[in-house]
Protein backbone atom coordinates (compact mmCIF):
# COMPACT_ATOMS: atom_id res chain seq x y z
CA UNK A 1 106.58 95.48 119.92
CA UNK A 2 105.67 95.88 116.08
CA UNK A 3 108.47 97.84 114.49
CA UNK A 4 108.94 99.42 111.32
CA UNK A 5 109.75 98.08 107.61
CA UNK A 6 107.58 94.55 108.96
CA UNK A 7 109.02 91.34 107.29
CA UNK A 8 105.88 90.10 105.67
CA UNK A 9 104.99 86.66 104.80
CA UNK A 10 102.70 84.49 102.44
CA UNK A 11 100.26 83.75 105.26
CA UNK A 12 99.79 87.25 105.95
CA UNK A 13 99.46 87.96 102.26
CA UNK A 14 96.83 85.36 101.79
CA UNK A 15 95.58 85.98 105.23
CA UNK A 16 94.94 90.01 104.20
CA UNK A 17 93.05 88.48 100.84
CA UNK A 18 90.75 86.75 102.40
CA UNK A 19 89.88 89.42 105.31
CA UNK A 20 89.07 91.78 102.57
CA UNK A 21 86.85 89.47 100.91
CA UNK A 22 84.85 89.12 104.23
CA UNK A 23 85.59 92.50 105.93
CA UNK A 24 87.13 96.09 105.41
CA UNK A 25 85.70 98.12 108.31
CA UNK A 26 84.60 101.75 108.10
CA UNK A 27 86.02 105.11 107.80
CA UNK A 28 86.20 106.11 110.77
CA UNK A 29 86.97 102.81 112.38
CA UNK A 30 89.81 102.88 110.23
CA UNK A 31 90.75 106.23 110.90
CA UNK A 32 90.71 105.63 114.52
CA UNK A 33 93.10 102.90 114.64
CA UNK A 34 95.71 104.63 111.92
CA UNK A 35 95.44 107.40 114.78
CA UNK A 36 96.07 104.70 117.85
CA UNK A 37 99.05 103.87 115.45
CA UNK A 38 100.51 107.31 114.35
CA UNK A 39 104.36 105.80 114.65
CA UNK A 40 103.52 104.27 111.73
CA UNK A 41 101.67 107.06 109.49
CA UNK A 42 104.41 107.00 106.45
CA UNK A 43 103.98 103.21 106.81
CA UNK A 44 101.26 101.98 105.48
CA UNK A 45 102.68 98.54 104.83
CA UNK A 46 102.93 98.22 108.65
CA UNK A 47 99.57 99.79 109.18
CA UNK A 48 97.71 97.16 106.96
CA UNK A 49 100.09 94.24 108.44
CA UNK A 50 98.75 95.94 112.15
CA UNK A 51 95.30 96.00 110.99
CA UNK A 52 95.64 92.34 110.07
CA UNK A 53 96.69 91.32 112.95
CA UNK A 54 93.51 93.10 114.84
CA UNK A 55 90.91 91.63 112.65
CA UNK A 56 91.88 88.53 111.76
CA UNK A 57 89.31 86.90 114.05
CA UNK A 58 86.98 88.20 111.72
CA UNK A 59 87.50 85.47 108.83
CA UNK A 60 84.64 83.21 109.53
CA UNK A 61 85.82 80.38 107.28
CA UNK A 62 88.50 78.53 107.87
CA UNK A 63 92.41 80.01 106.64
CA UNK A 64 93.05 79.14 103.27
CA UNK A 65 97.09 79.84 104.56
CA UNK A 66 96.83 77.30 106.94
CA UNK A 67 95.93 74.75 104.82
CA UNK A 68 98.22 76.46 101.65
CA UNK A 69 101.12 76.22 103.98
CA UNK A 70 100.97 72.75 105.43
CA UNK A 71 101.07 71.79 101.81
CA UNK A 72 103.58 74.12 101.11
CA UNK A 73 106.15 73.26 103.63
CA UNK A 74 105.53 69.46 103.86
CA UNK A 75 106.59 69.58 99.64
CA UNK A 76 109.34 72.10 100.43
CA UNK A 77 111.19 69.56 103.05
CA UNK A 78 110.82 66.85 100.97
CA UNK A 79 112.35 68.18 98.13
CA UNK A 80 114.97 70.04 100.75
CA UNK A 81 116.13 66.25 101.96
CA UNK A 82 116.31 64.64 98.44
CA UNK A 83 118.35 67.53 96.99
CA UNK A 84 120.61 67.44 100.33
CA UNK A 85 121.05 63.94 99.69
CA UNK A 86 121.27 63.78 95.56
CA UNK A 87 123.95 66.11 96.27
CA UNK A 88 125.51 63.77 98.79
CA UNK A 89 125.58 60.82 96.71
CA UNK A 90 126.28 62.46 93.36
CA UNK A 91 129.57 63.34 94.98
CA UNK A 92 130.58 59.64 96.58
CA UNK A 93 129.78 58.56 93.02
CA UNK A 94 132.17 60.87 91.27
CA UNK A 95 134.62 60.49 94.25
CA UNK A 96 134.48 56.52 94.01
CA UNK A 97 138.66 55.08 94.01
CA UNK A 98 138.67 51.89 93.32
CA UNK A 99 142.40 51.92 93.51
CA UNK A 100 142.82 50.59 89.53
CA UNK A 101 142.48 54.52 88.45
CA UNK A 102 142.53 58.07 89.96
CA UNK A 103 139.44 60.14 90.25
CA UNK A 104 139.30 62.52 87.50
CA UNK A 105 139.12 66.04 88.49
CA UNK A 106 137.09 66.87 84.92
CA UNK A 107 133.84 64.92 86.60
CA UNK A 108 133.75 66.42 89.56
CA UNK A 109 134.56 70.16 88.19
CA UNK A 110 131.77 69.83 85.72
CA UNK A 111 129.12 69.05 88.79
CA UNK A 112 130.76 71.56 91.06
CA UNK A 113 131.27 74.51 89.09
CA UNK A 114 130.31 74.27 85.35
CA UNK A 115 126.64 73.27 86.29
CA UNK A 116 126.50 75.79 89.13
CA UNK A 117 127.38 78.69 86.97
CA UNK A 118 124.84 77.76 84.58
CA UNK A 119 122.36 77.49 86.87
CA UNK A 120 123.37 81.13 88.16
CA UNK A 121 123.13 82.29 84.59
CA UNK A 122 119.96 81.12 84.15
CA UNK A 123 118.46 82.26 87.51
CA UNK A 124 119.81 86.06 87.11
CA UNK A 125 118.11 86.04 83.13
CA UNK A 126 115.31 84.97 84.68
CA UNK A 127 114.91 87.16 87.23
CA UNK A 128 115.42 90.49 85.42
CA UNK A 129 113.10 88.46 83.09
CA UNK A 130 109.03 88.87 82.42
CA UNK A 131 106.15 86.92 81.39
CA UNK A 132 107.03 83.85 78.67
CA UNK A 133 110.94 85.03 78.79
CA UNK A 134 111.07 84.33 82.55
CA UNK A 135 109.09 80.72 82.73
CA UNK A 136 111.06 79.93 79.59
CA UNK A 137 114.12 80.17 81.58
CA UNK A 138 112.35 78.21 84.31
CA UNK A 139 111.83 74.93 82.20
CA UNK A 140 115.95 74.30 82.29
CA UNK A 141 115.37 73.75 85.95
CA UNK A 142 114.61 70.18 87.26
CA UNK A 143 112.83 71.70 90.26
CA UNK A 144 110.11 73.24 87.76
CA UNK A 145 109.67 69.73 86.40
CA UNK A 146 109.29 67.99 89.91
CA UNK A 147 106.64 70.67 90.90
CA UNK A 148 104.61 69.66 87.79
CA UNK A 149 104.50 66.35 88.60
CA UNK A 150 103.91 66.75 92.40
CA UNK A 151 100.67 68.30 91.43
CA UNK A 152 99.29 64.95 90.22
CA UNK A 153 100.11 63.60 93.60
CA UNK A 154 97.24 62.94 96.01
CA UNK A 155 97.84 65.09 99.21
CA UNK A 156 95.03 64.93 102.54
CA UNK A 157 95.84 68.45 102.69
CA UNK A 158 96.62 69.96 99.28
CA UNK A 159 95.08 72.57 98.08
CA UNK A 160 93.90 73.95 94.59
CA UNK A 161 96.09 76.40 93.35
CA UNK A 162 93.12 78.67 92.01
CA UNK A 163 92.09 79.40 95.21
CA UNK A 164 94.73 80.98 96.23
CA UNK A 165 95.21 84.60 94.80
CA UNK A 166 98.94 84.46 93.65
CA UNK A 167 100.07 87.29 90.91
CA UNK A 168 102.53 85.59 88.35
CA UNK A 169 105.51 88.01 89.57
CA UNK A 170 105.03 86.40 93.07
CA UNK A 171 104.60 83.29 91.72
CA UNK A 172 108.45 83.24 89.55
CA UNK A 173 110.30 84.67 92.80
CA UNK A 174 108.72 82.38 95.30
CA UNK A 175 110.02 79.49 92.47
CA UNK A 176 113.56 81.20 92.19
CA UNK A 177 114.07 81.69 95.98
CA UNK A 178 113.31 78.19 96.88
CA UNK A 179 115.67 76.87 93.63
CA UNK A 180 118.66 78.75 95.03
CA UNK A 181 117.95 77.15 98.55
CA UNK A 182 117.56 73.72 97.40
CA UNK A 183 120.95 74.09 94.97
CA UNK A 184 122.55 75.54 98.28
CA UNK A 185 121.49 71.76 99.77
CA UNK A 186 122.61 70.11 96.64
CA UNK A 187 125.80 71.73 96.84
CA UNK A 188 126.19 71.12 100.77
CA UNK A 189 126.03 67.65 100.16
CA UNK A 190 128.52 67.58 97.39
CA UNK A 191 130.93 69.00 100.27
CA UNK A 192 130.02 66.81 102.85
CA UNK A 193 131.03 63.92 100.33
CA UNK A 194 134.08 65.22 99.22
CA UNK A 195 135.64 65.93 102.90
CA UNK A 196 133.95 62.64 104.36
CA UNK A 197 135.30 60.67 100.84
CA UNK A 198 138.58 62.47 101.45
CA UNK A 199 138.98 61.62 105.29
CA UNK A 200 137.74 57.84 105.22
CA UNK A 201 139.69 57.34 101.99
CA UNK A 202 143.73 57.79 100.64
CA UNK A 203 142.16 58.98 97.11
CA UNK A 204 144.39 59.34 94.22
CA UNK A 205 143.27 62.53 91.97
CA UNK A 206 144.00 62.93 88.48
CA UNK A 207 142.44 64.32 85.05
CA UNK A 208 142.33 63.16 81.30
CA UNK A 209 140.58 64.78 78.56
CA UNK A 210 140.15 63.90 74.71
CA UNK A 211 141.42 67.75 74.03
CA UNK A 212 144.73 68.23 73.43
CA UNK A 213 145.34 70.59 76.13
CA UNK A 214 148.73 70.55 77.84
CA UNK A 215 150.02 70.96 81.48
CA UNK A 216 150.97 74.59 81.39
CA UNK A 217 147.82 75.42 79.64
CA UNK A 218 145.77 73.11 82.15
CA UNK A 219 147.63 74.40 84.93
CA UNK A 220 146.66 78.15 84.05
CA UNK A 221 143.47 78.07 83.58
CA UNK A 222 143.39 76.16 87.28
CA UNK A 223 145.02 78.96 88.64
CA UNK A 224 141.86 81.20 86.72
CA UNK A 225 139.47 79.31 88.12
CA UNK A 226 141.54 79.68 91.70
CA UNK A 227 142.39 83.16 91.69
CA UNK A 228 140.02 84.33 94.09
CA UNK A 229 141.66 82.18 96.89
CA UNK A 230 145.25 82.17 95.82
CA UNK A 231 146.64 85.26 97.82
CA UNK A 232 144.92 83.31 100.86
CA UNK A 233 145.39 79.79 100.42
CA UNK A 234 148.09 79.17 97.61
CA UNK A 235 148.40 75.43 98.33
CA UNK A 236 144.51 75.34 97.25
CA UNK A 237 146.11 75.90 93.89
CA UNK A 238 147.61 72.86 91.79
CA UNK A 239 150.95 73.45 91.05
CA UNK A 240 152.65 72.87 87.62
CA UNK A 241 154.34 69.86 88.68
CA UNK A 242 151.05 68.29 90.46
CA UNK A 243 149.56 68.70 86.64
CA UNK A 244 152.21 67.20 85.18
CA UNK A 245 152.72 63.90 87.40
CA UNK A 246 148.80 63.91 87.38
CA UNK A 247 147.94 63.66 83.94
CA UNK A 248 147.13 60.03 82.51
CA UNK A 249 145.89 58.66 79.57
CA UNK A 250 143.36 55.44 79.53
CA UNK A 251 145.61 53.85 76.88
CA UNK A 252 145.77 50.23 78.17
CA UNK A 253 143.94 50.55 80.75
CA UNK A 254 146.83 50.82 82.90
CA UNK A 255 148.62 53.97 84.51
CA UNK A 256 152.07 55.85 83.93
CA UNK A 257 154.85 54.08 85.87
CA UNK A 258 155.36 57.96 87.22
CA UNK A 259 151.85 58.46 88.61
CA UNK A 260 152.57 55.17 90.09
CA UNK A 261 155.68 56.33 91.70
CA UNK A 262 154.27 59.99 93.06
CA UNK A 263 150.68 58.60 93.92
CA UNK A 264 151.37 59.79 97.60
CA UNK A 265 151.22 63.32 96.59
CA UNK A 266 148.10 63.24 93.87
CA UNK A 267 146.15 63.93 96.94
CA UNK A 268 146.86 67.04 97.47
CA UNK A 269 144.24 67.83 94.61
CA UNK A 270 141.23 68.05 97.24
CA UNK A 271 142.04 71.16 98.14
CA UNK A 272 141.73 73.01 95.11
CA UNK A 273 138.04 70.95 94.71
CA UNK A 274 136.76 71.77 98.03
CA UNK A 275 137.37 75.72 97.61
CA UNK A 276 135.82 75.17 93.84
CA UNK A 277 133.07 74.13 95.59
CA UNK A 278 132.81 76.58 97.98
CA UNK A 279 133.28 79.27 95.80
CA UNK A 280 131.38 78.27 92.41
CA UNK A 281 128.59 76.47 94.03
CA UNK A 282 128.29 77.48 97.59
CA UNK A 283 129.23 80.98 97.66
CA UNK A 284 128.29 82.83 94.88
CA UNK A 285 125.09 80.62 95.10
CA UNK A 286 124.25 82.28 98.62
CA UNK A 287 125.00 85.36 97.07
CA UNK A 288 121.80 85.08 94.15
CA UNK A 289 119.90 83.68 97.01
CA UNK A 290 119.89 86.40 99.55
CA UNK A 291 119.62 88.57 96.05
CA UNK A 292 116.43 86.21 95.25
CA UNK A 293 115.32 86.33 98.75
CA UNK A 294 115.32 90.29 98.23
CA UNK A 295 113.56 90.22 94.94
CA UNK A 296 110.47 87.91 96.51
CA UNK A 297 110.41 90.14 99.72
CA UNK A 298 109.62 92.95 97.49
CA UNK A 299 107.43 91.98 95.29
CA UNK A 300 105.59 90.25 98.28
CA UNK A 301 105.02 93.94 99.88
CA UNK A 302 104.30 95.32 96.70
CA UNK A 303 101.31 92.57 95.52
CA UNK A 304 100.30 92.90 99.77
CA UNK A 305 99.46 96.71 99.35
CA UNK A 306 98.02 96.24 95.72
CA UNK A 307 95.44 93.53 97.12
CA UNK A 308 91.84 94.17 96.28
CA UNK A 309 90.44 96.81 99.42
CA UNK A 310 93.93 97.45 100.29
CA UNK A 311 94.25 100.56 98.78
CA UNK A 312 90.98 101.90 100.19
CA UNK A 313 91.77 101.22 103.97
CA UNK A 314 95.46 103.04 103.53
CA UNK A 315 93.25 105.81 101.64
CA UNK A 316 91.19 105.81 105.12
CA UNK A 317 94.35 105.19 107.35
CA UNK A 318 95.20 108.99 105.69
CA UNK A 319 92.25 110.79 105.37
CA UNK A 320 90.93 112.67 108.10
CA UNK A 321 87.20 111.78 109.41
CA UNK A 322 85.74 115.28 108.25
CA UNK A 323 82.73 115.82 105.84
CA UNK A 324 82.59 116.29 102.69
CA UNK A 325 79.10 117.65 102.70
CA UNK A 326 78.98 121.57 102.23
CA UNK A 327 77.69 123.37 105.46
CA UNK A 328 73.71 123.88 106.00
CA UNK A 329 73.33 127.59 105.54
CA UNK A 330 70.16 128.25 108.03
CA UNK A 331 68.57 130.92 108.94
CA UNK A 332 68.53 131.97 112.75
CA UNK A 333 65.91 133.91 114.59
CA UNK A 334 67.57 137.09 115.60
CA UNK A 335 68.23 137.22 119.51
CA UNK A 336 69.45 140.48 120.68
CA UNK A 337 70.61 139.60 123.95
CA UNK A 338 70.80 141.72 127.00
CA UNK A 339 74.70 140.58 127.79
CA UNK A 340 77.15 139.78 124.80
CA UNK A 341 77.21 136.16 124.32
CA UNK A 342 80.52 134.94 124.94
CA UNK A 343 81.26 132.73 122.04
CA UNK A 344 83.81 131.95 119.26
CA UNK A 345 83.78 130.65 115.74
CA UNK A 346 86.86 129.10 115.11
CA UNK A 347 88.81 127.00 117.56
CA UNK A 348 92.49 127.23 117.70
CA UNK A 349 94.63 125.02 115.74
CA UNK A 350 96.51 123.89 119.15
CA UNK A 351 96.30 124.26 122.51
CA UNK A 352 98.23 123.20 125.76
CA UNK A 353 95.39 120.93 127.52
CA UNK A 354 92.38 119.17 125.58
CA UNK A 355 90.10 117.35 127.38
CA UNK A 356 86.93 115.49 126.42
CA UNK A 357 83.91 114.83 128.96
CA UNK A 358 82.31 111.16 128.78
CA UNK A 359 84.96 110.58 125.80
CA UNK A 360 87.34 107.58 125.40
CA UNK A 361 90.80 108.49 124.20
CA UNK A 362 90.19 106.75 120.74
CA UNK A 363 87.43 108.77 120.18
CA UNK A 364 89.11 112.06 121.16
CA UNK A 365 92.06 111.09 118.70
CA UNK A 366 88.97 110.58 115.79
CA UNK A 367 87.75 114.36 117.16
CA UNK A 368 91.23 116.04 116.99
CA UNK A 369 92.04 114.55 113.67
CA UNK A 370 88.56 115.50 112.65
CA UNK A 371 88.86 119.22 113.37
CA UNK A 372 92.82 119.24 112.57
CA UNK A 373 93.35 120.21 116.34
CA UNK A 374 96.49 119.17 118.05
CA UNK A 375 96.95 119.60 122.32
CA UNK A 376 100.57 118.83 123.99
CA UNK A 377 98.26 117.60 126.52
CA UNK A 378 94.81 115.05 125.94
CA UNK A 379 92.63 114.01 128.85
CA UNK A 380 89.40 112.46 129.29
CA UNK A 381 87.36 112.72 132.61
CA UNK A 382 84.01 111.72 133.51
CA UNK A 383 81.83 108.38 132.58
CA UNK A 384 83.82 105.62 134.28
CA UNK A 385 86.32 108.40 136.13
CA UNK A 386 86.21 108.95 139.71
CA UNK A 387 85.64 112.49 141.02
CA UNK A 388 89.53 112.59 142.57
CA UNK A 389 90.67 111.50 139.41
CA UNK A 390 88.96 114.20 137.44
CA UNK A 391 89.83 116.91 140.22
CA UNK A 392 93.43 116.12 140.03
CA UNK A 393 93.28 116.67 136.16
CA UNK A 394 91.46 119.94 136.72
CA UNK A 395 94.21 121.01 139.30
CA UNK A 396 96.75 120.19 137.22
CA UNK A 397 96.03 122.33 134.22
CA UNK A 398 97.10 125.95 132.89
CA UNK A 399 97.27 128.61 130.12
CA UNK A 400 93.86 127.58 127.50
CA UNK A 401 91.89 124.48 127.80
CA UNK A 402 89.52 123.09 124.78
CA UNK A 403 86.65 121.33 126.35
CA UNK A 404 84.80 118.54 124.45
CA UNK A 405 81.01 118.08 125.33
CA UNK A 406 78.82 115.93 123.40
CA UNK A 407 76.47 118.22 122.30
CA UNK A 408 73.24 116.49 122.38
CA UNK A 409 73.62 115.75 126.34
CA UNK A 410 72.16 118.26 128.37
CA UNK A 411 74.71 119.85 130.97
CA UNK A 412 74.54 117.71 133.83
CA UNK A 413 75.51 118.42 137.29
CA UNK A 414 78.44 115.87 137.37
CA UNK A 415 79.55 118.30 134.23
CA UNK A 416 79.10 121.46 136.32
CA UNK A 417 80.89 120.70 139.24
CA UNK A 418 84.05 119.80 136.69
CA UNK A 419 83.88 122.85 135.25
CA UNK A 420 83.59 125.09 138.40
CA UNK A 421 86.42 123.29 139.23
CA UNK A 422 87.99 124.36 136.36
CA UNK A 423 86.92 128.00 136.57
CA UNK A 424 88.41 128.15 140.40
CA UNK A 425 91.85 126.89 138.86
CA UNK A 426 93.25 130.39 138.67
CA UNK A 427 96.43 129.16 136.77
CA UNK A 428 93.68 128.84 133.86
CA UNK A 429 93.39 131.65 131.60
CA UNK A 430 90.49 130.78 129.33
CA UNK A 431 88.24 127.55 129.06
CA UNK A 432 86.86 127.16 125.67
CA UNK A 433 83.32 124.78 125.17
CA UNK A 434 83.32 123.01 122.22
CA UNK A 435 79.56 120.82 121.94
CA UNK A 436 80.48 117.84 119.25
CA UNK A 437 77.69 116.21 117.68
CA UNK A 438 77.77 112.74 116.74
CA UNK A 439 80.72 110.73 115.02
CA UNK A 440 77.92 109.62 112.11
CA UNK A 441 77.11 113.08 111.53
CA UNK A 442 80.42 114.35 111.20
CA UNK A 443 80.54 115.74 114.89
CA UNK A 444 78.16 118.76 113.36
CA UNK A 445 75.75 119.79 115.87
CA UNK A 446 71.76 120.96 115.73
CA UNK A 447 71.14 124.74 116.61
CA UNK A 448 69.06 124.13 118.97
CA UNK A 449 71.88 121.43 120.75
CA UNK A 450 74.10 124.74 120.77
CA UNK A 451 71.58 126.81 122.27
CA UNK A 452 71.16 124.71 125.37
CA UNK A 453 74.79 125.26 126.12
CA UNK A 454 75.33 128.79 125.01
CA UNK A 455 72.41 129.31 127.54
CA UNK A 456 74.16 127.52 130.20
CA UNK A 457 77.50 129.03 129.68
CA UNK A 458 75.51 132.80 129.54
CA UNK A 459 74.16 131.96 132.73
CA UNK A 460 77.41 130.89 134.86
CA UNK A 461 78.77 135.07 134.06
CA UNK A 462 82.13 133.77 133.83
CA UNK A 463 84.26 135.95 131.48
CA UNK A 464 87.34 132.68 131.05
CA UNK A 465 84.20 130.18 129.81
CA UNK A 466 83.72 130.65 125.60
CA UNK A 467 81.21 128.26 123.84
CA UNK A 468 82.98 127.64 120.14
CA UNK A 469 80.10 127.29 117.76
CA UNK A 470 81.84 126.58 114.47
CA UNK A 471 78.13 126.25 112.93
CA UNK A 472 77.80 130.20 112.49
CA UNK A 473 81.04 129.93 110.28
C-alpha cells in the first residue's frame, strides 16, 4: 500500500519526463483519479508518483531509465570495487613492516584523517555552493576526473547524456552523494587493512617528522585529535611515555637502542589509528552522506514536481470538474400548471445517502466533486446490479436521499420500480431527483431533458419525490 512522503527515484523522475512528453490525460480523467486517491490530496508529490505508476504503460518507446540505469549502476559498481580496494591496498602499503623500521604513524594519519577532512571541507562548500562555485569545488575530486574519462569509454548500453533531462542542481547532488559513498568504501578498506595488517603481523609503530615538535607537544595534540573517544576508550589514546620511547630519527639508518629495547609495547599504537579512522574518515563521513543523501532526495522531489506538464496535472488533481462557462440565460414558455410542480433549485451541500442510477463509483466521485456535494453514504444501483442488490440498498436507507439520473435517458421501468421502492421505504423522508447531463458538457442538462422528468415525477403525486433543476438558477 502506497503511503505518504513516497521515496522517489531517478527512474521515476525520468520515467514521469518522458510520460509527459507522450501523454498527460484530461481534466476530468485527472480529476477522477485525484478523487479515487483523496488520502493523498495535500500530496501532490504522491499523487503524480500514483499517476505514474497507472500510466506508465502508456510510453510507447522504449524507457530511456532502463537503459540510463543499466549504465548507471554497471559504472557505479565498478568504481564502488576499485575504491573498496584502492582503499585496501593504500593501507597494506602504508602498514608495510619490514622489521628494519617502524611504521610511521605521520603516513597513515595523513591518508586517514588529514585527506578525509579535506574532502569533507570541500563537499560541505560545495554543497551550500551554486553554479561555477560548486563544479569548481568538484574538480579537487578524483571521482569527477574518472567520470570524464569514462565518457570516452565505449559502453553496448550507454547512453547520451542529452537525452536525458537532468537540471544541473540534480546533477551536483547525484555527484556528491555517490562521492561520499565511494570515500565511505575507500575508507572501509583502509580499516580492513589496518586490523587484518595488525592481526597477521607483530607491527612496530612509530613517527618522525622534519619539525621540531617534541613529545609533550606531539602527545597533546594526539590527545586533540582523540578527545572524542577518550572518556570511552582511554587506552585508544597514546600515552606520554608511548611518544617518547616511539620517537626515532632516520639518522643512520638505524634505530634508538631504547625503541629496540621497548619494541614489544610500540604496538599498542593501532588503537589510537583504528578509532582515527573510524572517527575522521568513517564516521563523520557517514554523517555528510546521509546529509548528501538528504540534499539529492530533495532536490529530486523538487525538479519531479517542476517537470514540464507536471504542474498542470496537480493543477487538475485540485480543481474541481465544474465549468467555467457562464450559464445560458433562456427563455421558457410559461406553463401554468394545474398542480404545483414539485421542484428545487439548489441541492443541498450534504446529505446522508447519495446514490447514482447506471453510474460507476468513479464517476459519482467526478459528480460530487463537480457540484461540491458531499453524502456520509454513496451508492450506485442499476446497469450491471441485480434487482436484490438494489432492493437491499433501497431498504437500507433513511432521512434525505439525492438521486442521480442521467438526464438524457428517458425514465425507464427498471428506474421506476427502484424508486417506488424507495417511496414505500417509510424511514425516507424526502427523495430528491437530480437529472445530470453529460461529463463533456459539464453535467448541464437541455430543458427539454428536464421536462421529461419533471413530467414523470408530476405524474407519480408523491409529495417526498423533488426534481432539482439547478438550470432555472
Amino acid at each position: 500500500m502506497q503511503t505518504k512522503n513516497t521515496q522517489l527515484s531517478i527512474k521515476s523522475y525520468l520515467d514521469l519526463s518522458q510520460l509527459l512528453e507522450e501523454y498527460k490525460g484530461n481534466h476530468e480523467e485527472n480529476r477522477t483519479f485525484a478523487l479515487q486517491h483523496e488520502a493523498f490530496k495535500n500530496d501532490p508529490l504522491t499523487l503524480l508518483y500514483l499517476w505514474l505508476n497507472k500510466n506508465r504503460f502508456r510510453v510507447t518507446s522504449h524507457l530511456k531509465s532502463e537503459t540510463f540505469l543499466t549504465h548507471f549502476l554497471t559504472i557505479s559498481t565498478v568504481l564502488a570495487f576499485i575504491f573498496l580496494l584502492v582503499g585496501f591496498l593504500t593501507g597494506i602499503g602504508l602498514l608495510s613492516y619490514s622489521g628494519h623500521e617502524p611504521v610511521n604513524i605521520i603516513y597513515y594519519l595523513l591518508v586517514a584523517m588529514v585527506l578525509p577532512v579535506v574532502s569533507l571541507l570541500l563537499s560541505t562548500l560545495s554543497m551550500i555552493s551554486d553554479g561555477l562555485l560548486s563544479r569548481f569545488f568538484n574538480l579537487f575530486f578524483p571521482l569527477h576526473w574518472i567520470e570524464k574519462f569514462v565518457e570516452f569509454l565505449p559502453f553496448d548500453n550507454k547512453i547520451e547524456l542529452s537525452e536525458i533531462k537532468l537540471s544541473s542542481s540534480l546533477t551536483k547532488w547525484m555527484f556528491l552523494h555517490r562521492i561520499q559513498l565511494f570515500s565511505l568504501l575507500f575508507s572501509f578498506g583502509l580499516l580492513m587493512a589496518l586490523i587484518l595488517m595488525v592481526m597477521a603481523k607483530d607491527i612496530a609503530f612509530g613517527w618522525s617528522t622534519t619539525l621540531q615538535i617534541s613529545d609533550e607537544s606531539f602527545q597533546t595534540l594526539l590527545a586533540s585529535i582523540g578527545f572524542t573517544w577518550q572518556s570511552l576508550m582511554p587506552n585508544a589514546i597514546p600515552s606520554l611515555e608511548l611518544v617518547e620511547i616511539s620517537h626515532y630519527f632516520r639518522l643512520g639508518e638505524r634505530l634508538d637502542n631504547e625503541m629496540i629495547h621497548n619494541a614489544n609495547k610500540l604496538g599498542a599504537w593501532w588503537q589510537f589509528l583504528a578509532m582515527t579512522t573510524l572517527v575522521y574518515a568513517i564516521f563523520l563521513r557517514f554523517i555528510v552522506w546521509i546529509f548528501s543523501r538528504y540534499g539529492y532526495q530533495r532536490q529530486l522531489n523538487r525538479d519531479f514536481l517542476a517537470l514540464k506538464g507536471a504542474q498542470r496535472l496537480i493543477k487538475e488533481f485540485t480543481t474541481p470538474y465544474v465549468s467555467t462557462k457562464s450559464p445560458k440565460i433562456e427563455k421558457h414558455l410559461e406553463i401554468i400548471p394545474e398542480t404545483e410542480e414539485q421542484i428545487t433549485e439548489t441541492p443541498h451541500q450534504g446529505y446522508p445517502h447519495i446514490i447514482g442510477w447506471n453510474y460507476s463509483s468513479s464517476e459519482m466521485q467526478l459528480a460530487n466533486d463537480s457540484k461540491s456535494i458531499e453524502g456520509l453514504s454513496v451508492e450506485t444501483v442499476g446497469g450491471r446490479h441485480s434487482f436484490r442488490e438494489d432492493e437491499q440498498i433501497a431498504n437500507s436507507i433513511d432521512g434525505t436521499v439525492l438521486l442521480y439520473v442521467k438526464s438524457w435517458e428517458p425514465p425507464t421501468m427498471d428506474f421506476v420500480d427502484f424508486l417506488e421502492m424507495l417511496i414505500d421505504n417509510d424511514e425516507i423522508d424526502e427523495i430528491q431527483l437530480y437529472p445530470l447531463g453529460t461529463v463533456g458538457r459539464y453535467y448541464e442538462s437541455d430543458a427539454k431533458d428536464i421536462a421529461v422528468w419533471k413530467r414523470k415525477i408530476q405524474a407519480l403525486k408523491v409529495e417526498r419525490v423533488w426534481v432539482v433543476d439547478d438550470a432555472e438558477q
